[in-house]
C-alpha atoms as a PDB file:
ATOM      1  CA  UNK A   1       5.179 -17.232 -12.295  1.00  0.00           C
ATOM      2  CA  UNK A   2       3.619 -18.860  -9.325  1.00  0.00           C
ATOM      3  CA  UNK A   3       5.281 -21.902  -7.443  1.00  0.00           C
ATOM      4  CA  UNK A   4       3.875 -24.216  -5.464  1.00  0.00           C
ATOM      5  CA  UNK A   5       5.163 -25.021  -1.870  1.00  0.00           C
ATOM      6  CA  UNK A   6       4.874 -27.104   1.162  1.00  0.00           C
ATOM      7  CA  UNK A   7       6.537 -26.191   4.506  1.00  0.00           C
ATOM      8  CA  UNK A   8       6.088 -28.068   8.169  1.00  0.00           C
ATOM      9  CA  UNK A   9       4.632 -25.821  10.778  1.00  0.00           C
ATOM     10  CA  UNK A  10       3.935 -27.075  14.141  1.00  0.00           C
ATOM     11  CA  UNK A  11       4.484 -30.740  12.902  1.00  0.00           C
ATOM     12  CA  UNK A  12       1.433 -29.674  10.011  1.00  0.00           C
ATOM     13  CA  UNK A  13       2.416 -29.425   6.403  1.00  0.00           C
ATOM     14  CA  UNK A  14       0.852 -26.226   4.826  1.00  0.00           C
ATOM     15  CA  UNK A  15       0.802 -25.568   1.528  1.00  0.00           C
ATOM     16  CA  UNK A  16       1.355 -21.909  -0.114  1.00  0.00           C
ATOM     17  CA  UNK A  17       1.644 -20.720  -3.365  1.00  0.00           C
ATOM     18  CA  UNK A  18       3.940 -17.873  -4.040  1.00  0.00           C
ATOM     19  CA  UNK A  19       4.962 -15.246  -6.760  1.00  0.00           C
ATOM     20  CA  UNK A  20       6.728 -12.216  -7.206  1.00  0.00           C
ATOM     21  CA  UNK A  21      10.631 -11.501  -6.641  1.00  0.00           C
ATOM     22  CA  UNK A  22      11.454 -12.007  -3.144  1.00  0.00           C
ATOM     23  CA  UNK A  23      13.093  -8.996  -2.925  1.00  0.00           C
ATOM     24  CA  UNK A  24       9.701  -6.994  -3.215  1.00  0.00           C
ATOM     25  CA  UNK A  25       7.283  -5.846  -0.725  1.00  0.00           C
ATOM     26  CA  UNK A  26       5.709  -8.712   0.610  1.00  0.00           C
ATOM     27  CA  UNK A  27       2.068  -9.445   0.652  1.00  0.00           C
ATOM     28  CA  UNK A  28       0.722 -12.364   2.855  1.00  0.00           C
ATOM     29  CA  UNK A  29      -3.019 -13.230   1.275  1.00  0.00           C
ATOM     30  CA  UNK A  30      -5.371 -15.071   3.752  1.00  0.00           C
ATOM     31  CA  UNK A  31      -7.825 -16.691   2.426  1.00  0.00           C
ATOM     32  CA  UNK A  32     -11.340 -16.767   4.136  1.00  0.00           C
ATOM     33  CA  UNK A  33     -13.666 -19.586   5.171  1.00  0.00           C
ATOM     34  CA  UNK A  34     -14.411 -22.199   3.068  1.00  0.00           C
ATOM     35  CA  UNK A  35     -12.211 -20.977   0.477  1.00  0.00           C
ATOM     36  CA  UNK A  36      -8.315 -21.934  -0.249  1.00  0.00           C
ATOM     37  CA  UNK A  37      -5.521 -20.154  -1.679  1.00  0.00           C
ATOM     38  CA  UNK A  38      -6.657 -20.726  -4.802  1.00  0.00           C
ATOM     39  CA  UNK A  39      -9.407 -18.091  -4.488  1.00  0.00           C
ATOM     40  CA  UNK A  40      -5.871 -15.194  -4.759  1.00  0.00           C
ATOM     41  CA  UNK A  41      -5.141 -16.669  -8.170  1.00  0.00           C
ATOM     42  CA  UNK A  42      -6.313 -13.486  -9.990  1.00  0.00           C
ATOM     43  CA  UNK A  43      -4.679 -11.510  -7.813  1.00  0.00           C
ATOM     44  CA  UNK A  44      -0.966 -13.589  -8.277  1.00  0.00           C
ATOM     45  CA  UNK A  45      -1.602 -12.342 -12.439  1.00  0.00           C
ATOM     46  CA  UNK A  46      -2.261  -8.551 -11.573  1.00  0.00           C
ATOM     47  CA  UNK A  47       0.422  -8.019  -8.808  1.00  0.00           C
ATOM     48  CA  UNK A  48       3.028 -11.220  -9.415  1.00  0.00           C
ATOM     49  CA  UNK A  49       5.355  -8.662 -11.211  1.00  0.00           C
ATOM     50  CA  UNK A  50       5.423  -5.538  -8.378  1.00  0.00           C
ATOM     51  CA  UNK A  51       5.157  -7.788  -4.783  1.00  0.00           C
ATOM     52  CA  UNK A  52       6.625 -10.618  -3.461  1.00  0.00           C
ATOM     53  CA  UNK A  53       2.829 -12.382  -2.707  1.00  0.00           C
ATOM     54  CA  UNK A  54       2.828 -15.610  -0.514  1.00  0.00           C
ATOM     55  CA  UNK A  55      -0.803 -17.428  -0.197  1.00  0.00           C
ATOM     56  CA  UNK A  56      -1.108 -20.197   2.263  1.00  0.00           C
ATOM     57  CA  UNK A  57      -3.956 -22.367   3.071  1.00  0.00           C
ATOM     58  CA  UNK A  58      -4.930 -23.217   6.874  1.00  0.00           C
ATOM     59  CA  UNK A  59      -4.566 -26.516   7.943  1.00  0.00           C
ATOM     60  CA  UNK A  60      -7.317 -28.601   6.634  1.00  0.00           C
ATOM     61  CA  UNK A  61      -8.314 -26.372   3.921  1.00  0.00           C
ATOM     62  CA  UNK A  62      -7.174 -26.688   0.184  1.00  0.00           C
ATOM     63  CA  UNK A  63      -4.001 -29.002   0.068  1.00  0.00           C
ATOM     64  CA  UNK A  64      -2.605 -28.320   3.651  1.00  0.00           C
ATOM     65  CA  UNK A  65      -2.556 -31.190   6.186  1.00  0.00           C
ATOM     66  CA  UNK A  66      -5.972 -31.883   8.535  1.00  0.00           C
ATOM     67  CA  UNK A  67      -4.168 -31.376  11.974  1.00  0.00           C
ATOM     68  CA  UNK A  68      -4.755 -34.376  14.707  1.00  0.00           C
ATOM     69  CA  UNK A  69      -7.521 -33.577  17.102  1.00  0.00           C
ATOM     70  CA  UNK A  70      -4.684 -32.661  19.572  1.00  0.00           C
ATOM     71  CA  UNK A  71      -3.806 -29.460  17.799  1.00  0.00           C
ATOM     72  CA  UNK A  72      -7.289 -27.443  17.400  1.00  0.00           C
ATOM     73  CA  UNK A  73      -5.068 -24.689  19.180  1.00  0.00           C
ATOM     74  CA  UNK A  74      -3.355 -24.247  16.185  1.00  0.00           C
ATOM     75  CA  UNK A  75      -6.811 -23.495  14.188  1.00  0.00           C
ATOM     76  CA  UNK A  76      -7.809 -21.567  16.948  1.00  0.00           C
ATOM     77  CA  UNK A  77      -4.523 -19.308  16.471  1.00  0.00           C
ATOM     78  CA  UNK A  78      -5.435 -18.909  12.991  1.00  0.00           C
ATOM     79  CA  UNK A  79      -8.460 -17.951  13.248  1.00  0.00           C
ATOM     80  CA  UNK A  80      -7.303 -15.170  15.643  1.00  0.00           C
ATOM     81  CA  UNK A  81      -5.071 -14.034  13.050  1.00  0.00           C
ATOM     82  CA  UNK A  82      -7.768 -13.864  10.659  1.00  0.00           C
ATOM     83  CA  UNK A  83      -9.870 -11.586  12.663  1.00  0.00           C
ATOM     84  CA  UNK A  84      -6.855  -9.314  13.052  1.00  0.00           C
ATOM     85  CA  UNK A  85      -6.501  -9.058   9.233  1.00  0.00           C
ATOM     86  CA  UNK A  86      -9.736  -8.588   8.337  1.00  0.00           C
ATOM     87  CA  UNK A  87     -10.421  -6.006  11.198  1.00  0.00           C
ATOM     88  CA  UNK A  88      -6.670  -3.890   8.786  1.00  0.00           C
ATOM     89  CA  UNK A  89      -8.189  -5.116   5.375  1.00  0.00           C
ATOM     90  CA  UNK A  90      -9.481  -1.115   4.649  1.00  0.00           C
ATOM     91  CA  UNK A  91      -6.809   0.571   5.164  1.00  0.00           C
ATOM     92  CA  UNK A  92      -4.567  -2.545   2.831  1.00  0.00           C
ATOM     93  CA  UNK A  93      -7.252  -1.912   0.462  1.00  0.00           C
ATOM     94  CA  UNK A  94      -7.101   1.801   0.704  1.00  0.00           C
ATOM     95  CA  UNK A  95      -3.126   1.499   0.675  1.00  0.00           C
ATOM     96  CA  UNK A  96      -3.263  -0.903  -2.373  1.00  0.00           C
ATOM     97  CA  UNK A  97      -5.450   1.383  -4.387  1.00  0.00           C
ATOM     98  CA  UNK A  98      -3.344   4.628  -4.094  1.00  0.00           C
ATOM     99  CA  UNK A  99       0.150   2.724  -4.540  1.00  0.00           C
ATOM    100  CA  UNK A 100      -0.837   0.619  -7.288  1.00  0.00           C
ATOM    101  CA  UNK A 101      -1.161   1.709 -11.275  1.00  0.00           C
ATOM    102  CA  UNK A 102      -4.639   1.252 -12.559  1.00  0.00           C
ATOM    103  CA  UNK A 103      -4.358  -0.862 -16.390  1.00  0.00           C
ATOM    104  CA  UNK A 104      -7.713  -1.958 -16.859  1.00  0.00           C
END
């Protein structure tokens, strides 16, 4: 089951959706640009029951908080982060695929 969240960062409220038994491996799902965390929906359904999967959107996408002109660092941040992840996301996607059972 997925649940809906809202947690203050940096003075921002962000918004995350989140599934899975907290006491599973967690998997943090970034969505790319212009998308939302909506976009991981399919994903929640497949993997909800094996991994504790947290999807947040960035501030000023989906139902986050726009931050005030005075805190484009924050985006900036982000966006760093989301070049690190994407530069990984083969070898997640390799890992994924050899640790998870294939029901299709």
């Amino acid at each position: 089951m997925t649940t809906y969240r809202r947690v203050e960062v940096e003075g921002i409220d962000i918004f995350y959706r989140e599934a899975g038994p907290a006491s599973a491996p967690t998997i943090l799902l970034l969505h790319g640009f212009p998308s939302s965390s909506r976009m991981w929906e399919p994903l929640f359904t497949r993997l909800g029951d094996s991994f504790h999967l947290v999807a947040p959107d960035y501030p000023d996408f989906g139902h986050s908080e726009t931050p005030d002109p005075g805190q484009a660092d924050i985006q900036t941040d982000l966006f760093f982060d989301y070049q690190t992840n994407v530069a990984s996301y083969p070898a997640w996607q390799e890992w994924l695929r050899a640790t998870t059972e294939r029901n299709i």
